[in-house]
C-alpha atoms as a PDB file:
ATOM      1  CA  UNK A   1     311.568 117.632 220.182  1.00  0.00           C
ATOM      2  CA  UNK A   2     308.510 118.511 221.977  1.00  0.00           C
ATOM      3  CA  UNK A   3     309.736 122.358 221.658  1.00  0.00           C
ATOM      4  CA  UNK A   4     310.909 122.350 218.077  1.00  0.00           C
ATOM      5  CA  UNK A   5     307.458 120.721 216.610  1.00  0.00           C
ATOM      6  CA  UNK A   6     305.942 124.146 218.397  1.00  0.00           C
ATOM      7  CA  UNK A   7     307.852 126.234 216.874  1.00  0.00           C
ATOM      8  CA  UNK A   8     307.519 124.421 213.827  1.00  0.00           C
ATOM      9  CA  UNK A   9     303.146 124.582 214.102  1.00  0.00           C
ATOM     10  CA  UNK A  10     303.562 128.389 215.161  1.00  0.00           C
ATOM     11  CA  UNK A  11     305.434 129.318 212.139  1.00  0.00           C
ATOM     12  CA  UNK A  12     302.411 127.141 209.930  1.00  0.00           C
ATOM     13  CA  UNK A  13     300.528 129.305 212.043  1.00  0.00           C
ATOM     14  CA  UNK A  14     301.600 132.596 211.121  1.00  0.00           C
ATOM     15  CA  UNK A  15     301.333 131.799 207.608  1.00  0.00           C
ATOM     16  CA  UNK A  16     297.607 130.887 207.966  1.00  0.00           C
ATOM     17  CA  UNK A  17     298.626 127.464 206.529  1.00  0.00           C
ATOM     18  CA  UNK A  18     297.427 125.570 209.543  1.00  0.00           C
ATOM     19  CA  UNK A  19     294.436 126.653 212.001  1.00  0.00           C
ATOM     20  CA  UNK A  20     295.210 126.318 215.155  1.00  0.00           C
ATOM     21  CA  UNK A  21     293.533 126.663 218.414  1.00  0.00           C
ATOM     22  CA  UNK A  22     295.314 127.860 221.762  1.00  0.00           C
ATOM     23  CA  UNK A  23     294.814 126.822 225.309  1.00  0.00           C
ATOM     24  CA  UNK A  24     296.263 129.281 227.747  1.00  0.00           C
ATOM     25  CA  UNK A  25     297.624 129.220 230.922  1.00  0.00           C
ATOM     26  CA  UNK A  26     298.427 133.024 232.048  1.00  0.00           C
ATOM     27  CA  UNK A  27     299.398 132.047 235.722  1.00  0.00           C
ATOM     28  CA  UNK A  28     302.061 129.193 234.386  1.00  0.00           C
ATOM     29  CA  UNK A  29     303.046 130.797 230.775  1.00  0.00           C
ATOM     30  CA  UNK A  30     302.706 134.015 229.230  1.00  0.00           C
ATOM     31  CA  UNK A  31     301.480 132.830 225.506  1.00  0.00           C
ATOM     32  CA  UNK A  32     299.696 129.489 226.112  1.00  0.00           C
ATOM     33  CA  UNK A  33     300.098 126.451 224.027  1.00  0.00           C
ATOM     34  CA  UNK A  34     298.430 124.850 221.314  1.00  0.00           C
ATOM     35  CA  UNK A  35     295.805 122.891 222.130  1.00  0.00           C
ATOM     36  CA  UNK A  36     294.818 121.254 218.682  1.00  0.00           C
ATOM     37  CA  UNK A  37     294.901 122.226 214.440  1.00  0.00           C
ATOM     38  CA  UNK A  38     292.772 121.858 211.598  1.00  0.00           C
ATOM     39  CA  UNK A  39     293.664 122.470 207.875  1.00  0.00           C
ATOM     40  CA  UNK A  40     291.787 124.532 205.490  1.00  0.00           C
ATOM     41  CA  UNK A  41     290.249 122.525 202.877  1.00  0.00           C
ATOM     42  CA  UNK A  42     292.344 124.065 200.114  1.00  0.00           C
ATOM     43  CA  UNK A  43     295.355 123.438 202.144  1.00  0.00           C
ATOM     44  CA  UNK A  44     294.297 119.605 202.821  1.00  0.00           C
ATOM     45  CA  UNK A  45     293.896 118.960 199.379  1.00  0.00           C
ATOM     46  CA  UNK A  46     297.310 119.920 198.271  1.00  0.00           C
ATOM     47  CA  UNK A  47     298.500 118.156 201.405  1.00  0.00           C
ATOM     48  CA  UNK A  48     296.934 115.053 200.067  1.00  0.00           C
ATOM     49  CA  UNK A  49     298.201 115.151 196.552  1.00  0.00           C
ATOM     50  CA  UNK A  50     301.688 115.398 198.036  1.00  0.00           C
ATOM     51  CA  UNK A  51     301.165 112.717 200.453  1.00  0.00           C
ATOM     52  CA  UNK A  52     300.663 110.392 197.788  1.00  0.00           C
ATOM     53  CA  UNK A  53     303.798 111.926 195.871  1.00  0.00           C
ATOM     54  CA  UNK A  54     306.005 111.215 198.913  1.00  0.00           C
ATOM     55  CA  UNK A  55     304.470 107.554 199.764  1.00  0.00           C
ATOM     56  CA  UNK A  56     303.636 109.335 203.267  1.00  0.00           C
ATOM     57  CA  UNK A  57     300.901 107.831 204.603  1.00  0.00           C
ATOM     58  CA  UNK A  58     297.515 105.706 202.837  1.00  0.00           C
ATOM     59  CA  UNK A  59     294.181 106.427 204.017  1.00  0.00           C
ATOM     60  CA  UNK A  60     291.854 104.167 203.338  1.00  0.00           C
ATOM     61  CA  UNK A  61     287.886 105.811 203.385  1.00  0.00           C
ATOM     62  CA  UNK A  62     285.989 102.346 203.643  1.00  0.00           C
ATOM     63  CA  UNK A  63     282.742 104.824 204.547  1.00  0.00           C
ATOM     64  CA  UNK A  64     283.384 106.414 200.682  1.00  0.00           C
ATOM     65  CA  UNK A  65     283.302 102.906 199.178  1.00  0.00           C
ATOM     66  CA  UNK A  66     280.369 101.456 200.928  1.00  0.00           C
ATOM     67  CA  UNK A  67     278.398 100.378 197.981  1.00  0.00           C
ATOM     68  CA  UNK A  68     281.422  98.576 196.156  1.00  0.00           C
ATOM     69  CA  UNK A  69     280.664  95.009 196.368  1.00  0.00           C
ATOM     70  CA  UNK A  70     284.140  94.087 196.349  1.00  0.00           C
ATOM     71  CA  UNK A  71     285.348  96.103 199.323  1.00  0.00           C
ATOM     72  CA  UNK A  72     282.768  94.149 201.668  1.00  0.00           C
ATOM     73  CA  UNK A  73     284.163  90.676 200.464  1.00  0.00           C
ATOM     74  CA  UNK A  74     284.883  88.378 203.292  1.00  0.00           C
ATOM     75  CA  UNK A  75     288.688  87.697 203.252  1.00  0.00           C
ATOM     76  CA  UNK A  76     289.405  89.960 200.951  1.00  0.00           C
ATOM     77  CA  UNK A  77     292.182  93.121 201.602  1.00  0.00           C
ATOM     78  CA  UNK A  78     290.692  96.806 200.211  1.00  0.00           C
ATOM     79  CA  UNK A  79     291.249  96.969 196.796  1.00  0.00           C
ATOM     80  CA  UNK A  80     292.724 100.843 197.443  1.00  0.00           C
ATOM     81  CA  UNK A  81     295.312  98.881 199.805  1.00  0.00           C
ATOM     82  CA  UNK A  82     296.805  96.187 197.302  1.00  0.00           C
ATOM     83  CA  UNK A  83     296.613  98.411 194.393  1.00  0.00           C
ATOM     84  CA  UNK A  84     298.918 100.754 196.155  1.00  0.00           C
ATOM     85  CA  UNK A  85     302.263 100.837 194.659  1.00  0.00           C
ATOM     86  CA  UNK A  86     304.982  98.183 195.349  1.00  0.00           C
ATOM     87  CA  UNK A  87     306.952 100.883 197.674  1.00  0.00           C
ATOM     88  CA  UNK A  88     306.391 100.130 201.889  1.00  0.00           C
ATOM     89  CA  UNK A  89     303.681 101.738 203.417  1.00  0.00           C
ATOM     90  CA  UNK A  90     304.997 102.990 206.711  1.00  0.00           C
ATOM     91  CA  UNK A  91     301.807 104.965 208.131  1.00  0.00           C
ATOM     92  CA  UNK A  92     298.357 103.512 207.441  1.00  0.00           C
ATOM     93  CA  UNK A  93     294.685 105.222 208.405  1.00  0.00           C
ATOM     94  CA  UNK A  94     291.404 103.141 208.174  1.00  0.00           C
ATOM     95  CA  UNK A  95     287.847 104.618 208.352  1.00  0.00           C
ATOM     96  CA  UNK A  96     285.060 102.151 208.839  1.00  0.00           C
ATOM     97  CA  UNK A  97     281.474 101.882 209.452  1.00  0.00           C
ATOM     98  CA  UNK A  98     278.804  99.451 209.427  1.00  0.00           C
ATOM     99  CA  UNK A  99     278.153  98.808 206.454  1.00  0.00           C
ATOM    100  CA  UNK A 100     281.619  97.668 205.585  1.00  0.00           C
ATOM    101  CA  UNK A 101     282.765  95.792 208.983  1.00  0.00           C
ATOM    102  CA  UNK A 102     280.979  92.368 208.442  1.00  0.00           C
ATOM    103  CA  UNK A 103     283.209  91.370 206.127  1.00  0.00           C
ATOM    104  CA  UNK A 104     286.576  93.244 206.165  1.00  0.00           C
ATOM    105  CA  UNK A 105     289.674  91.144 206.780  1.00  0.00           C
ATOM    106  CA  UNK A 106     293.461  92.422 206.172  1.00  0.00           C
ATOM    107  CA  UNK A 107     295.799  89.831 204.934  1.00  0.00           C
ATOM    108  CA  UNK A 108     299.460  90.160 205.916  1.00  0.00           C
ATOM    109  CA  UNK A 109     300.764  91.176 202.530  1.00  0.00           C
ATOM    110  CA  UNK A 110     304.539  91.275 202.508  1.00  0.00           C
ATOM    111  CA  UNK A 111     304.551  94.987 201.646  1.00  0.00           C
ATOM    112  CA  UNK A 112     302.674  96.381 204.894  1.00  0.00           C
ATOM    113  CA  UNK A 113     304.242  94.508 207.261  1.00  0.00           C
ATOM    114  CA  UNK A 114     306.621  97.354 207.884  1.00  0.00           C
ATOM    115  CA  UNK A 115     303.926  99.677 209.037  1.00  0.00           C
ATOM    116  CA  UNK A 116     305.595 101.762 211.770  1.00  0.00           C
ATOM    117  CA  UNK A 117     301.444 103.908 212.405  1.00  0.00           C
ATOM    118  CA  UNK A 118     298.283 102.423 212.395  1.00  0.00           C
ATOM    119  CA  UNK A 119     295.410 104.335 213.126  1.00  0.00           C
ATOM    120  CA  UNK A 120     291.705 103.377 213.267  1.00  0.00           C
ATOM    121  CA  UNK A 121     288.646 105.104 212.822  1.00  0.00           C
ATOM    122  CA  UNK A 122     285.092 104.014 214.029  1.00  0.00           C
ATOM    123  CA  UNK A 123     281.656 105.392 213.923  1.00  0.00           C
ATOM    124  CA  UNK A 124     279.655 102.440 213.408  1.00  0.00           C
ATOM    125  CA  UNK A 125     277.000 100.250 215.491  1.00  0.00           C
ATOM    126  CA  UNK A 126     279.276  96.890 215.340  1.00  0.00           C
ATOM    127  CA  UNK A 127     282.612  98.185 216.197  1.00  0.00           C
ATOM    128  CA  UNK A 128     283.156  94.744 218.512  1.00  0.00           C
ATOM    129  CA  UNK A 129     283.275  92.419 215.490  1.00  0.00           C
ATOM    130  CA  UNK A 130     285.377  95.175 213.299  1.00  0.00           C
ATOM    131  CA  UNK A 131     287.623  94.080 216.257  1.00  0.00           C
ATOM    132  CA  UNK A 132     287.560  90.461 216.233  1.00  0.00           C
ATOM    133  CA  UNK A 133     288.516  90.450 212.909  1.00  0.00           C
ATOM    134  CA  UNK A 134     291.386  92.792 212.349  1.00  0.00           C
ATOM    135  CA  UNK A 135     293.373  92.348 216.117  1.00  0.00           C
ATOM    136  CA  UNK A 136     294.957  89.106 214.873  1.00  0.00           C
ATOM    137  CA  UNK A 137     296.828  91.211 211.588  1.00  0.00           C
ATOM    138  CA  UNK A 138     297.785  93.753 214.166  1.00  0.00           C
ATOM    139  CA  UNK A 139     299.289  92.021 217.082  1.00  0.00           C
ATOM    140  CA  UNK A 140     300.887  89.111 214.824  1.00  0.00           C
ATOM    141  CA  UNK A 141     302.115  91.368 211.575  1.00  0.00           C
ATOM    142  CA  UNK A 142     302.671  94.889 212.574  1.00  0.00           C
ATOM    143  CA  UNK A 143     305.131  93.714 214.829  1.00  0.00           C
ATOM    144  CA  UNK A 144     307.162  97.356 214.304  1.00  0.00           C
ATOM    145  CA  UNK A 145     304.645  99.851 215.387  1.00  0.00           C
ATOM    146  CA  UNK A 146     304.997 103.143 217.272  1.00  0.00           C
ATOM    147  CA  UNK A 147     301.688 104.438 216.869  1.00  0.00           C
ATOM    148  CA  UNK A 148     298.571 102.573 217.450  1.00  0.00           C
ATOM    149  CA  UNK A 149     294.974 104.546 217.663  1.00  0.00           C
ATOM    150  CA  UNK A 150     292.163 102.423 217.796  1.00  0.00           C
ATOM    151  CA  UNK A 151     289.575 104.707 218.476  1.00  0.00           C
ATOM    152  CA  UNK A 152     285.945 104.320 219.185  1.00  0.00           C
ATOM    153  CA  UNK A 153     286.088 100.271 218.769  1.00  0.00           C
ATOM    154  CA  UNK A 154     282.798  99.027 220.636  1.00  0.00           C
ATOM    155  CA  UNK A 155     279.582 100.436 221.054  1.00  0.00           C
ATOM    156  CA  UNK A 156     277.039 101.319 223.973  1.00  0.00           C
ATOM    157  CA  UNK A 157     274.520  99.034 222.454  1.00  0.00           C
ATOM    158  CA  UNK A 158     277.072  96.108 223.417  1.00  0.00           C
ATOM    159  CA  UNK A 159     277.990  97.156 226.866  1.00  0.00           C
ATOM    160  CA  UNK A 160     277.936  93.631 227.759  1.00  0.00           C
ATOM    161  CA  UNK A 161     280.033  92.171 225.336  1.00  0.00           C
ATOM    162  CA  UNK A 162     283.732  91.859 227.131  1.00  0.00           C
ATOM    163  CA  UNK A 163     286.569  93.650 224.780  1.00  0.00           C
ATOM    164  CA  UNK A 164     289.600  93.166 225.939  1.00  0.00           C
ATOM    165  CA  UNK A 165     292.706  94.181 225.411  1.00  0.00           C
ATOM    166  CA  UNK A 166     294.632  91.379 223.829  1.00  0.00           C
ATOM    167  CA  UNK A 167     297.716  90.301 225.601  1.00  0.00           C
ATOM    168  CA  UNK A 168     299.950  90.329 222.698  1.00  0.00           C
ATOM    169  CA  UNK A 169     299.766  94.092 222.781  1.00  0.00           C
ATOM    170  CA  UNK A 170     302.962  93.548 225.241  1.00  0.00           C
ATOM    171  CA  UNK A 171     304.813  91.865 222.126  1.00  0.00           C
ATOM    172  CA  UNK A 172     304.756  96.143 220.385  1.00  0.00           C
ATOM    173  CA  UNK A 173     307.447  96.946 222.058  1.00  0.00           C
ATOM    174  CA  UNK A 174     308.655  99.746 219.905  1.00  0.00           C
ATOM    175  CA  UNK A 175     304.970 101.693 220.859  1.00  0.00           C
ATOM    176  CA  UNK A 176     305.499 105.252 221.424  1.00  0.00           C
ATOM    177  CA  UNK A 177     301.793 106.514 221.391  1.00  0.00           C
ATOM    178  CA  UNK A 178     298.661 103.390 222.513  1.00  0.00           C
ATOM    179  CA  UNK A 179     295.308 105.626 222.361  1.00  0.00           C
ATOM    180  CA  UNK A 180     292.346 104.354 223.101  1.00  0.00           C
ATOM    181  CA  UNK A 181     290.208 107.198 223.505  1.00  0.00           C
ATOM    182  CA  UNK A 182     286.600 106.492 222.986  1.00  0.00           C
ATOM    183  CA  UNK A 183     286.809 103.143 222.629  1.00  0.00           C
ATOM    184  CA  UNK A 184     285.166 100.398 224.828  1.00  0.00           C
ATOM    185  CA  UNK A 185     287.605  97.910 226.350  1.00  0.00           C
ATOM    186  CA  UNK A 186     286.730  97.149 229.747  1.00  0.00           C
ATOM    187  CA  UNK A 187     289.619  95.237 230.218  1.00  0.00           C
ATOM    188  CA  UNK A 188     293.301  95.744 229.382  1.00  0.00           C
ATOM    189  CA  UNK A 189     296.355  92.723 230.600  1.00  0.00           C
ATOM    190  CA  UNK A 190     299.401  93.509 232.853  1.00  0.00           C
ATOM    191  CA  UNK A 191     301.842  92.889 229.439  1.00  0.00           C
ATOM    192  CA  UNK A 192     300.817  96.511 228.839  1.00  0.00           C
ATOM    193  CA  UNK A 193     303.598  96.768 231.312  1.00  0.00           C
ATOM    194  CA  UNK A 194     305.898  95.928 229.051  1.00  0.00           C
ATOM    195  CA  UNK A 195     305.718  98.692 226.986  1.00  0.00           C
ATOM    196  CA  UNK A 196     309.026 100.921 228.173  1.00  0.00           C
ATOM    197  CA  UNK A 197     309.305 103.216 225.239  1.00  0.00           C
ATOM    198  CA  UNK A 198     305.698 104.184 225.701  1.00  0.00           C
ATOM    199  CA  UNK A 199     305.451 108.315 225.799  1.00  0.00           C
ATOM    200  CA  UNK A 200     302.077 108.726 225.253  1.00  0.00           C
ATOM    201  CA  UNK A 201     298.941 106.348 226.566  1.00  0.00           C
ATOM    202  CA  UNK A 202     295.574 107.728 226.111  1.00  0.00           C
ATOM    203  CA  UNK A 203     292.703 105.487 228.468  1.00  0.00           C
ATOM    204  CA  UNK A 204     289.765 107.960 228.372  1.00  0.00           C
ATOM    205  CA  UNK A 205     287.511 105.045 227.570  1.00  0.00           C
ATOM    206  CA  UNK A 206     283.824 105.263 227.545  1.00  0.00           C
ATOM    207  CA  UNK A 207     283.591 102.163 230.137  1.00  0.00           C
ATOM    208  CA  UNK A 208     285.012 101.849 233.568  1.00  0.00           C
ATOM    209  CA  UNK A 209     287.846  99.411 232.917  1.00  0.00           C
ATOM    210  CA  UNK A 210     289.765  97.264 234.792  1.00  0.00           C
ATOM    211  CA  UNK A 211     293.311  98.747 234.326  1.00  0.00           C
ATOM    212  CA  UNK A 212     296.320  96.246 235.782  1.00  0.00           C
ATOM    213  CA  UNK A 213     298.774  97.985 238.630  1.00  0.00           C
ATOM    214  CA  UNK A 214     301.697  98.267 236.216  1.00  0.00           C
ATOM    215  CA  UNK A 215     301.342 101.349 234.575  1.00  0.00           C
ATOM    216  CA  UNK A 216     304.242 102.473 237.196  1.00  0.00           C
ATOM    217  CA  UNK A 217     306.696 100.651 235.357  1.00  0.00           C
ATOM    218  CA  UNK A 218     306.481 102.750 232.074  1.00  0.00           C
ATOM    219  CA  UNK A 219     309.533 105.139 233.365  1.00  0.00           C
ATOM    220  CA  UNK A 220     309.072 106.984 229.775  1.00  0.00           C
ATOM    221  CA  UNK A 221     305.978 107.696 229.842  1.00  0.00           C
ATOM    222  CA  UNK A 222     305.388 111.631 229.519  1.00  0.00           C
ATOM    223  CA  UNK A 223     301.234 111.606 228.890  1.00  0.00           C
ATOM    224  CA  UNK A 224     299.019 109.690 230.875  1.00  0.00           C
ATOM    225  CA  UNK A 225     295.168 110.432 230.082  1.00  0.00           C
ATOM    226  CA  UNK A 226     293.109 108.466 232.628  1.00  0.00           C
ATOM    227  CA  UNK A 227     289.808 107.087 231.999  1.00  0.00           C
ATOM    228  CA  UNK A 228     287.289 109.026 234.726  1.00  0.00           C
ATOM    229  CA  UNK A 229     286.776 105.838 236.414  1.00  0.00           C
ATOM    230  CA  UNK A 230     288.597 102.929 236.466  1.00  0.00           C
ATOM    231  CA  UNK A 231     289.219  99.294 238.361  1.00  0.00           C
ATOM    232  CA  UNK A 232     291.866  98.299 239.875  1.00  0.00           C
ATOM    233  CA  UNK A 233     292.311  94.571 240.941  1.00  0.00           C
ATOM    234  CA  UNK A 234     291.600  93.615 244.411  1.00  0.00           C
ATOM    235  CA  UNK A 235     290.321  97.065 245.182  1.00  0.00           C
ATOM    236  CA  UNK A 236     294.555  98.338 245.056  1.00  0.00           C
ATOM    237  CA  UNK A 237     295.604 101.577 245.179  1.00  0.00           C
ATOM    238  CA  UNK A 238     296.866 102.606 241.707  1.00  0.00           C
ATOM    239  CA  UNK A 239     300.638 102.917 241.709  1.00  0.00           C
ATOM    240  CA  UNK A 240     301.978 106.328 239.285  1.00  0.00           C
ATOM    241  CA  UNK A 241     305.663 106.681 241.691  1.00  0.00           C
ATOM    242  CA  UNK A 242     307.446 105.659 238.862  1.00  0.00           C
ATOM    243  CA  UNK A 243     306.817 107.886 236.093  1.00  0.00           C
ATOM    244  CA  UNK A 244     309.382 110.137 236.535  1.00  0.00           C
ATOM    245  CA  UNK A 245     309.486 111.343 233.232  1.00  0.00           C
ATOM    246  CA  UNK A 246     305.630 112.580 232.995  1.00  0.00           C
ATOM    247  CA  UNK A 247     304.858 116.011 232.014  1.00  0.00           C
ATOM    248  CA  UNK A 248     301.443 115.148 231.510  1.00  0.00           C
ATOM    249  CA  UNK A 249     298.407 113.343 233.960  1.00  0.00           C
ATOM    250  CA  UNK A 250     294.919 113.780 233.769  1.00  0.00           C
ATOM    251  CA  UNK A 251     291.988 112.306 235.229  1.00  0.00           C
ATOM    252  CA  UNK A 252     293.848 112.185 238.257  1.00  0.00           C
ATOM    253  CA  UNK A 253     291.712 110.964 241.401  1.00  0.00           C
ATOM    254  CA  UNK A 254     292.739 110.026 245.083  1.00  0.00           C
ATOM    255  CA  UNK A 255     289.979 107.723 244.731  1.00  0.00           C
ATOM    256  CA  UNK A 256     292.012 105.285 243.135  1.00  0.00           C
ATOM    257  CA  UNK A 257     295.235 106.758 243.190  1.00  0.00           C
ATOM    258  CA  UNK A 258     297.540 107.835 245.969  1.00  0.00           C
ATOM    259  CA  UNK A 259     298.117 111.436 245.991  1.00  0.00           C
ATOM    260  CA  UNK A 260     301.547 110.732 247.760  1.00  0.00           C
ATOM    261  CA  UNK A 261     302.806 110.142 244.340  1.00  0.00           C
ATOM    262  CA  UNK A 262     302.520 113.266 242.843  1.00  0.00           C
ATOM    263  CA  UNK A 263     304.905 114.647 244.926  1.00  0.00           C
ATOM    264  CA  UNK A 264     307.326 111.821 243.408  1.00  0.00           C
ATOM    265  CA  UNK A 265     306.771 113.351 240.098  1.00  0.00           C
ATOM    266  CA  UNK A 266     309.170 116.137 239.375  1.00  0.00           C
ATOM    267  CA  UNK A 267     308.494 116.721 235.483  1.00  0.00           C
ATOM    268  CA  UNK A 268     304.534 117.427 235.820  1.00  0.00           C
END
């Protein structure tokens, strides 16, 4: 699949419909890979129109709508989220910031439960209680996930504050992607463990966190982005041996990890 999207991206490519920009390798591949994209604005602006046309995805700007009284409302859902029409809403985007996190709550409408993507967007000063408002709709309602981003939740400013993790995150079990790039958890359970159909898990957190010994048992996993330092309980050495399937590892460090593993993993 992983072959067919490229070829897919390099033919957008090639028709200037997509910017792209390429990371090469000339001692492991001849023409490099692509590293990220970016749309022209021209080109995101149909994209969005047809979006809507298709029911594709709803993104919901909280940071345009900052000065609408009613979007701010404690216990009350976006307005741009319950007008939305009656048909399911399978991939869902949320930008917040300050001004709008104090009193944002999202009520577990019958018509997004069946959000398969959820993907969260932080820039502000309070991102902790953002948190502590929202993680009970996600864990208890989106129970069908396969993408979760939840991006730059927490701040520096609250270093102390403990974010963690929840444990119900081991109840997703249909995750394919967890990212949590950015963000501050300094803490994440073992029922992350759980998580077998995981491909993709992104921990290049901004804090040093305590990660649980279990990340072995993810025998699907094919991306592993490690934060640059983590904690491992008891002081053990981080297990990887099991990740047969993983193309993918950085942040790699014999530090905390045993380098006897990588031989172990065939697919890097």
């Amino acid at each position: 699949m992983m072959d067919v999207a490229e070829c897919y991206l390099d033919e957008l490519a090639q028709r200037c419909i997509v910017q792209v920009q390429i990371e090469e390798y000339p001692t492991i591949r001849s023409q490099g890979w692509f590293k990220s994209c970016k749309l022209h604005d021209l080109v995101r602006y149909l994209c969005l129109l047809r979006i809507e046309e298709e029911n594709f995805l709803k993104v919901i700007d909280l940071k345009r709508h900052r000065n609408e009284k009613q979007l701010v409302e404690y216990s009350h859902t976006p307005p741009s989220l319950l007008s939305y029409r009656s048909s399911q809403i399978h991939r869902l985007a949320i930008i917040f910031d300050k001004n709008v996190d104090g009193g944002l709550s999202l009520k577990p409408k019958k018509k997004i439960q069946h959000i398969r993507s959820v993907v969260l967007s932080y820039g502000g000063n309070y991102g902790h209680q953002l948190w502590e408002r929202i993680k009970p709709r996600i864990f208890s309602h989106f129970k069908l996930l396969k993408v979760l981003d939840l991006e730059a939740i927490g701040h520096r400013f609250f270093s102390n504050y403990d974010l963690k993790l929840p444990k119900k995150i081991g109840n997703l079990i249909h995750l394919r992607y967890l990212g949590l790039r950015y963000s501050w958890f300094n803490q994440l359970p073992s029922s992350i463990g759980k998580l077998r159909y995981l491909q993709t898990l992104d921990l290049r957190m901004l804090e040093q966190p305590c990660i649980p010994n279990v990340l072995w048992k993810l025998e699907l996993l094919q991306r592993l982005y490690l934060p640059k330092s983590l904690q491992t309980k008891n002081g053990d050495i981080f297990r990887l041996d099991g990740l047969l399937n993983i193309e993918m590892l950085e942040n790699f460090h014999t530090y905390y990890c045993d380098v006897k593993d990588l031989s172990k993993l065939t697919n890097l």
